[in-house]
PDB file of N, CA and C in Angstrom:
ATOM      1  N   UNK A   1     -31.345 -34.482  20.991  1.00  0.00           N
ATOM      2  CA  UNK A   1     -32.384 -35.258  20.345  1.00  0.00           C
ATOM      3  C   UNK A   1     -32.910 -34.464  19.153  1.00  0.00           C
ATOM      4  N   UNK A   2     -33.018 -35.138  17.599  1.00  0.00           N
ATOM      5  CA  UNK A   2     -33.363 -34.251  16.722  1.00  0.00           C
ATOM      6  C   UNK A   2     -34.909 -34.985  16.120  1.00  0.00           C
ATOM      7  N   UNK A   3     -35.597 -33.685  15.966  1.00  0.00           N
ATOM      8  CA  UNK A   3     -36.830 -34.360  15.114  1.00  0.00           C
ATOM      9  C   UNK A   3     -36.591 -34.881  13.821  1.00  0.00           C
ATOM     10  N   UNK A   4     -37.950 -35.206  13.117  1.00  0.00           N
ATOM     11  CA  UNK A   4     -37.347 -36.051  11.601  1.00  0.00           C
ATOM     12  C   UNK A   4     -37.116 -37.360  11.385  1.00  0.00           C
ATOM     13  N   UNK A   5     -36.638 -37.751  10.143  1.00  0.00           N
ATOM     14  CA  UNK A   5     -36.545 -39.034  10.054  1.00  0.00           C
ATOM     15  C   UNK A   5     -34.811 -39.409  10.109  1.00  0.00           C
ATOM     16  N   UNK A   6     -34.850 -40.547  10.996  1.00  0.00           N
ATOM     17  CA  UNK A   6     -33.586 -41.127  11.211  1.00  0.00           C
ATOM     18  C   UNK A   6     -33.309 -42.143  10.201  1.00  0.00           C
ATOM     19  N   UNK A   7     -32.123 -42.308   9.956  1.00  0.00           N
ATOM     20  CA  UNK A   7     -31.882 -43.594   9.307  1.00  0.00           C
ATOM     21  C   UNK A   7     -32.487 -45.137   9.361  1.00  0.00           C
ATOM     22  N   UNK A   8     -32.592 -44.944  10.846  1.00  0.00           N
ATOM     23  CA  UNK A   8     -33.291 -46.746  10.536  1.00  0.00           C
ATOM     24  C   UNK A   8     -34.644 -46.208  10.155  1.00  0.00           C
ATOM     25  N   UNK A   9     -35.312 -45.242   9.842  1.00  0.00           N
ATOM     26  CA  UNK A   9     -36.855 -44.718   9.623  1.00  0.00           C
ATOM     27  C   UNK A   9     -36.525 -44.803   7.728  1.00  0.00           C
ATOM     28  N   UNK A  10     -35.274 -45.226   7.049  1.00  0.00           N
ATOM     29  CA  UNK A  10     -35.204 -44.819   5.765  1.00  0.00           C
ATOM     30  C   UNK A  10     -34.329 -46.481   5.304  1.00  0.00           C
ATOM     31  N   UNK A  11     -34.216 -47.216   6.152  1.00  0.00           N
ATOM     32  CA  UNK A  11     -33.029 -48.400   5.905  1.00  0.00           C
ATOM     33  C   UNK A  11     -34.272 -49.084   5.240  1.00  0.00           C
ATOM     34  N   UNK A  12     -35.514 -49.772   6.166  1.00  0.00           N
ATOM     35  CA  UNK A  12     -36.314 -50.556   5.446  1.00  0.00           C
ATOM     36  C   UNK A  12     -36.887 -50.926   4.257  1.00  0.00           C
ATOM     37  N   UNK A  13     -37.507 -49.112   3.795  1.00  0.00           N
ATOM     38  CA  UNK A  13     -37.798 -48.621   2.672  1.00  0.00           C
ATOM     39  C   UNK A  13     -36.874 -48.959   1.667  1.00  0.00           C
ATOM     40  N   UNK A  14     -35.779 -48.350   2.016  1.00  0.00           N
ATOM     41  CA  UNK A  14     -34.627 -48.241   0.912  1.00  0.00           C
ATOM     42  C   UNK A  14     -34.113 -50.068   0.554  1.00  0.00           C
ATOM     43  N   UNK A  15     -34.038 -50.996   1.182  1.00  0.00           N
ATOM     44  CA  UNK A  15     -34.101 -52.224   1.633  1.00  0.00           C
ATOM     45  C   UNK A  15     -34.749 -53.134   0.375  1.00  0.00           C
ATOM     46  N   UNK A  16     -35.880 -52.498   0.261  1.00  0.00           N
ATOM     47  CA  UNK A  16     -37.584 -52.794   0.262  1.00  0.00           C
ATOM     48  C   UNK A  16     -37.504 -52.470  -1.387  1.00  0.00           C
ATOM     49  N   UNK A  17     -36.923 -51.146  -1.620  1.00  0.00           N
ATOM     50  CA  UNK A  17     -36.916 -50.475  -2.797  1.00  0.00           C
ATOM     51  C   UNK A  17     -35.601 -51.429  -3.641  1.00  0.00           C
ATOM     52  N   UNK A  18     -34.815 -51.387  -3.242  1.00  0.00           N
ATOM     53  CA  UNK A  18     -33.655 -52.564  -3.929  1.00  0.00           C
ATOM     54  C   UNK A  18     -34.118 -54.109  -4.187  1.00  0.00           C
ATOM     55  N   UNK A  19     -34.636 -54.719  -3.284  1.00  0.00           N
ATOM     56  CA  UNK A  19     -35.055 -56.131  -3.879  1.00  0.00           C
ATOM     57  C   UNK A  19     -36.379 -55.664  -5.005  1.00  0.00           C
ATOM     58  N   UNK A  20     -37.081 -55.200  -4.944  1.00  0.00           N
ATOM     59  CA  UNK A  20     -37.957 -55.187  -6.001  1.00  0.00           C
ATOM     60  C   UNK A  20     -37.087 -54.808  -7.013  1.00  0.00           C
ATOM     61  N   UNK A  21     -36.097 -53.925  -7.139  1.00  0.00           N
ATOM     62  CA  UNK A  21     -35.955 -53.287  -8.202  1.00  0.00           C
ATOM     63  C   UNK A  21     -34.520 -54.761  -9.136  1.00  0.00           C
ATOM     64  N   UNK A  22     -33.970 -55.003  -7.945  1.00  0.00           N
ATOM     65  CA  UNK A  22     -33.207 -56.480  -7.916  1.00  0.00           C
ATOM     66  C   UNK A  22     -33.889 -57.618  -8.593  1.00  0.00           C
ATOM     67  N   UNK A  23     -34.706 -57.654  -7.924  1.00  0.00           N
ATOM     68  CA  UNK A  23     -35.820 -58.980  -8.471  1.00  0.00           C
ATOM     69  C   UNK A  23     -36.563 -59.012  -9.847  1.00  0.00           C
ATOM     70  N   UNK A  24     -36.568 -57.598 -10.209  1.00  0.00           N
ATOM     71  CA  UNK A  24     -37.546 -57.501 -11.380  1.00  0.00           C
ATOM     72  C   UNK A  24     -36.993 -58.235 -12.469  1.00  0.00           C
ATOM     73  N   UNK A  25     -35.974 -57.950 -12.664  1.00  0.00           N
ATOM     74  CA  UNK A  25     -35.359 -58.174 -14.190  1.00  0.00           C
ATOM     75  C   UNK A  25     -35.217 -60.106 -14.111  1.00  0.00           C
ATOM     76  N   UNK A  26     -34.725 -60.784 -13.392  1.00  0.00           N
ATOM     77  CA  UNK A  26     -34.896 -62.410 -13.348  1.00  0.00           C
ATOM     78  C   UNK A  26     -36.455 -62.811 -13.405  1.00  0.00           C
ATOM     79  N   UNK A  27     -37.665 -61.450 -12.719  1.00  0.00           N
ATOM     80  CA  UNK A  27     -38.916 -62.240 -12.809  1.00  0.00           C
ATOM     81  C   UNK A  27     -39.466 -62.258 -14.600  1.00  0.00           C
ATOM     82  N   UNK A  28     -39.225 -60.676 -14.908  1.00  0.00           N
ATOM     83  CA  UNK A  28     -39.750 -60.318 -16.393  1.00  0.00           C
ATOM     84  C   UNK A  28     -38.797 -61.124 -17.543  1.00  0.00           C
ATOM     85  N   UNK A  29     -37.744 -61.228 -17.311  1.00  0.00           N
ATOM     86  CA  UNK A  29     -36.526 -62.072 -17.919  1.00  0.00           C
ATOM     87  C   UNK A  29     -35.548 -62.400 -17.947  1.00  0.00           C
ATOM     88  N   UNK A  30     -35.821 -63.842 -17.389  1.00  0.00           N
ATOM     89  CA  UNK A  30     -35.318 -64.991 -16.571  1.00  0.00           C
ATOM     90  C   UNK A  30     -33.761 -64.985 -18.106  1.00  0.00           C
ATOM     91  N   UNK A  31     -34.119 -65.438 -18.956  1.00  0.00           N
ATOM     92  CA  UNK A  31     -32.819 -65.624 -19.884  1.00  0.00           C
ATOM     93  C   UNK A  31     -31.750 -64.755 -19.925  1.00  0.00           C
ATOM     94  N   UNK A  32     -32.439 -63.146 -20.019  1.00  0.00           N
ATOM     95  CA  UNK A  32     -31.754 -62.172 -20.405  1.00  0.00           C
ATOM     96  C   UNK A  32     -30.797 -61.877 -19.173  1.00  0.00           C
ATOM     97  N   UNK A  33     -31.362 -62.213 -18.002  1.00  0.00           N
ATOM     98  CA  UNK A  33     -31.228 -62.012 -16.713  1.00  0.00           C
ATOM     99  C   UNK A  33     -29.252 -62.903 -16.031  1.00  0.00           C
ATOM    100  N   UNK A  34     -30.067 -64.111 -16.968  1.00  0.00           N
ATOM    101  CA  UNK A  34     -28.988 -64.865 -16.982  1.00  0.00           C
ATOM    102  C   UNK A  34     -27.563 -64.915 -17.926  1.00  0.00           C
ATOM    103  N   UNK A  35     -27.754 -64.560 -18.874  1.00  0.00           N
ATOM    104  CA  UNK A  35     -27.141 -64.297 -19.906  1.00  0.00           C
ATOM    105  C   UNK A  35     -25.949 -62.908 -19.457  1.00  0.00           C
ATOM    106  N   UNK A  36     -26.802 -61.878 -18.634  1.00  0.00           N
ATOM    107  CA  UNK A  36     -25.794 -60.741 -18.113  1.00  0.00           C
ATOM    108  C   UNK A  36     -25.306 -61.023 -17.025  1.00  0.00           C
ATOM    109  N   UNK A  37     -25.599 -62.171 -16.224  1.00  0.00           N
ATOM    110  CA  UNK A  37     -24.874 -62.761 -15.071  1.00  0.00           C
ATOM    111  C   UNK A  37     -23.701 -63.381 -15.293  1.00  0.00           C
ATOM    112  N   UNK A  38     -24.002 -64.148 -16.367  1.00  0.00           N
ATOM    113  CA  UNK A  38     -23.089 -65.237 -16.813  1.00  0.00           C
ATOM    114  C   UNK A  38     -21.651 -64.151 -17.671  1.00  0.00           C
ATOM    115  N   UNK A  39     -22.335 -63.046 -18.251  1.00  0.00           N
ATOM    116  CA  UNK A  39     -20.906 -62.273 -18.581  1.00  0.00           C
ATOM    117  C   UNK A  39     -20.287 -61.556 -17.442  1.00  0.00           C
ATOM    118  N   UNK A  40     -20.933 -61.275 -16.718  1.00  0.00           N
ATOM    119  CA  UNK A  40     -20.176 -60.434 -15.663  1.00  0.00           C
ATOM    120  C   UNK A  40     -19.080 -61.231 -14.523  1.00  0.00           C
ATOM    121  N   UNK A  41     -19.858 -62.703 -14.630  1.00  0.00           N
ATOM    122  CA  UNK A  41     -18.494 -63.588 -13.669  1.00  0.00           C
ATOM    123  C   UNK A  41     -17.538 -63.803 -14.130  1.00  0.00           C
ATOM    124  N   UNK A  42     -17.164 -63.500 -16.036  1.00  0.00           N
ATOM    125  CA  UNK A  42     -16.018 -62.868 -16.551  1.00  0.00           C
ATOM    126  C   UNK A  42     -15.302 -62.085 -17.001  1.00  0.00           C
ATOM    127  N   UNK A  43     -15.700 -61.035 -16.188  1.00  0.00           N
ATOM    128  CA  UNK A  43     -15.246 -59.776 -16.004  1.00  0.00           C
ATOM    129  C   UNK A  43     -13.778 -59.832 -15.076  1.00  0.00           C
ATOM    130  N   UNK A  44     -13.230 -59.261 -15.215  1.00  0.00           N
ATOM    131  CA  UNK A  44     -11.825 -58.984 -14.543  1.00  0.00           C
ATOM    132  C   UNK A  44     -12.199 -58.423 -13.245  1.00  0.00           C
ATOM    133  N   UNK A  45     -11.546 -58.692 -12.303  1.00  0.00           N
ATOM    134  CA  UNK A  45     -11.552 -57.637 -11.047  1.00  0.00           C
ATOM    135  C   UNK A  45     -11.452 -56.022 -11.261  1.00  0.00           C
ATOM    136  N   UNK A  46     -10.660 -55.749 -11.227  1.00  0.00           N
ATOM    137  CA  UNK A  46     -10.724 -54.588 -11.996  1.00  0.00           C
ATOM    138  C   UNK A  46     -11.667 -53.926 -12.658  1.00  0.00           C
ATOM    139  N   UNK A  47     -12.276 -54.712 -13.669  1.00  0.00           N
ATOM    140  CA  UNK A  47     -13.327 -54.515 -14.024  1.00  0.00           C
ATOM    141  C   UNK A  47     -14.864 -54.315 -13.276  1.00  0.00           C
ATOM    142  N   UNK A  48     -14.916 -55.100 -12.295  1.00  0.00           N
ATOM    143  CA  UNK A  48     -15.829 -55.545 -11.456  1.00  0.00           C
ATOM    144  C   UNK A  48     -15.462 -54.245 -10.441  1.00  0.00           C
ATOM    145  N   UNK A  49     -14.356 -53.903  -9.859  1.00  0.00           N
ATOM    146  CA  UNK A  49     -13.690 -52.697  -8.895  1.00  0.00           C
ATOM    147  C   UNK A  49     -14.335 -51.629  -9.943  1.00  0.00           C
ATOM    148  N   UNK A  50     -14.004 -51.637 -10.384  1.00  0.00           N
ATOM    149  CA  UNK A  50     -14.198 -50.610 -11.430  1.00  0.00           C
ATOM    150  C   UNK A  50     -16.434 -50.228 -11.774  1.00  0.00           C
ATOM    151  N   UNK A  51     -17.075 -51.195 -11.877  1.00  0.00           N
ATOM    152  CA  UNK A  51     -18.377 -50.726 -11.871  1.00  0.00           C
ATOM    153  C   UNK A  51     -18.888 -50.400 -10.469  1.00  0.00           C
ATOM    154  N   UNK A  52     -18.077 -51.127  -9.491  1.00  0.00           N
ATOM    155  CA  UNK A  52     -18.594 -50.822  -7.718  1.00  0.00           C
ATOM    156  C   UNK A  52     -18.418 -49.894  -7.607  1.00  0.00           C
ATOM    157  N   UNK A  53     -17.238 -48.946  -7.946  1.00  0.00           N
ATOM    158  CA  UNK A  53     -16.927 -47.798  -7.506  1.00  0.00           C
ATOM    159  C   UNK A  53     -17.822 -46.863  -8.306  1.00  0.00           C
ATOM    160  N   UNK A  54     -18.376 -46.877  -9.641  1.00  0.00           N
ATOM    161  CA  UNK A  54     -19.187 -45.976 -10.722  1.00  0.00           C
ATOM    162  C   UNK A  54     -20.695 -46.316  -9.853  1.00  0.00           C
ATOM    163  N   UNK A  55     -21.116 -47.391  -9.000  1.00  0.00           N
ATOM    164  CA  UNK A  55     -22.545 -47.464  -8.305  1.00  0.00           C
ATOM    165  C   UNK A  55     -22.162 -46.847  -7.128  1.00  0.00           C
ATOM    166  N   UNK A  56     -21.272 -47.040  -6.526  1.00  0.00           N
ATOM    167  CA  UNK A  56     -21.170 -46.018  -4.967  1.00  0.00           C
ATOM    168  C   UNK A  56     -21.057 -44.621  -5.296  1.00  0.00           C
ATOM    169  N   UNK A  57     -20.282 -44.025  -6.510  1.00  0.00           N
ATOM    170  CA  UNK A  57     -20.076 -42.619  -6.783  1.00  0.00           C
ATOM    171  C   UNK A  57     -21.771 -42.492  -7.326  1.00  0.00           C
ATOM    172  N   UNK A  58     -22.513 -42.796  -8.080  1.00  0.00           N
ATOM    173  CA  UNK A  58     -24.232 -42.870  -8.384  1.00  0.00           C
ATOM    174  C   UNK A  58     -24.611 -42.612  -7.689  1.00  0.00           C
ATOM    175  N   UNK A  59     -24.740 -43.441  -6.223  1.00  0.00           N
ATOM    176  CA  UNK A  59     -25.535 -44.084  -5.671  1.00  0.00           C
ATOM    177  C   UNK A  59     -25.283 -43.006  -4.410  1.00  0.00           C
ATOM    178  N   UNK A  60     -24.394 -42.122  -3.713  1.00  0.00           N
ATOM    179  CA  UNK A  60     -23.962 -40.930  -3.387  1.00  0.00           C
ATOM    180  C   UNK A  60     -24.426 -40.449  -3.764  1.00  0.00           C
ATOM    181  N   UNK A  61     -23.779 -39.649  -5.004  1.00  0.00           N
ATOM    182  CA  UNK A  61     -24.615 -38.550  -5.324  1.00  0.00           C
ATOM    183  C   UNK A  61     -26.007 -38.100  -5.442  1.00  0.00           C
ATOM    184  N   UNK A  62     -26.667 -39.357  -5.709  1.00  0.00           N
ATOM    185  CA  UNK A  62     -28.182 -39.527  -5.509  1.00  0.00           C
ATOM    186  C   UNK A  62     -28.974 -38.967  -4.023  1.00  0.00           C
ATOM    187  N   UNK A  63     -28.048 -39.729  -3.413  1.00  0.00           N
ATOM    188  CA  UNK A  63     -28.321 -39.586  -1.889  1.00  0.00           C
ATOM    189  C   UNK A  63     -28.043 -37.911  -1.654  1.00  0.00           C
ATOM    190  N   UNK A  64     -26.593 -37.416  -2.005  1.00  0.00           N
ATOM    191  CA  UNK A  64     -26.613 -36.126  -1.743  1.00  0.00           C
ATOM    192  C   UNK A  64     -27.756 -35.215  -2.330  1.00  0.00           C
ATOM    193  N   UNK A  65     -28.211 -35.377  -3.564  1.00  0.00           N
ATOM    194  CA  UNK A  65     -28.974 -34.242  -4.417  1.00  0.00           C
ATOM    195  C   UNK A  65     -30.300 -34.564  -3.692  1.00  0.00           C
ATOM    196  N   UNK A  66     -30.833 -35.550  -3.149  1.00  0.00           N
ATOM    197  CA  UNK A  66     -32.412 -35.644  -2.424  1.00  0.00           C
ATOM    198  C   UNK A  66     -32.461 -34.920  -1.389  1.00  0.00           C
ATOM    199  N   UNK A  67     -31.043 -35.163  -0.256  1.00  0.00           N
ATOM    200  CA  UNK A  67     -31.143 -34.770   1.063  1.00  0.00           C
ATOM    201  C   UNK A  67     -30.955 -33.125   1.341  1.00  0.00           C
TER     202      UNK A  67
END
C-alpha cells in the first residue's frame, strides 16, 4: 500500500482541465473555431497520425518532467 496521490486522485482534475481548455476556443470563437475544424477533416490520415503522435510525444513528456 503506497501513500500519495493515485491516479484516479489525478484522472478527474486532469478530465476537468481538458474540457475547459477544449471548450474555450468554440466559446471565445465560435467561427475561428470552426473554420480550423473544417480544415482538419481534410487532412490526410497520415497527416492526422502524424499530429496524434506529436500530442502523445507532448503530452508524455509533460507528464514525465512534472512527476
Amino acid at each position: 500500500m503506497t501513500d500519495g496521490v493515485g491516479l484516479g486522485d489525478l484522472w478527474w482534475p486532469a478530465l476537468g482541465l481538458m474540457l475547459l481548455i477544449e471548450g474555450a476556443m468554440p466559446l471565445i470563437n465560435p467561427r475561428g473555431w470552426r473554420q480550423v475544424f473544417e480544415r482538419v477533416t481534410r487532412l490526410q490520415d497520415g497527416q492526422l497520425r502524424f499530429m496524434g503522435l506529436v500530442a502523445v510525444v507532448l503530452g508524455g513528456a509533460i507528464l514525465v518532467l512534472l512527476a
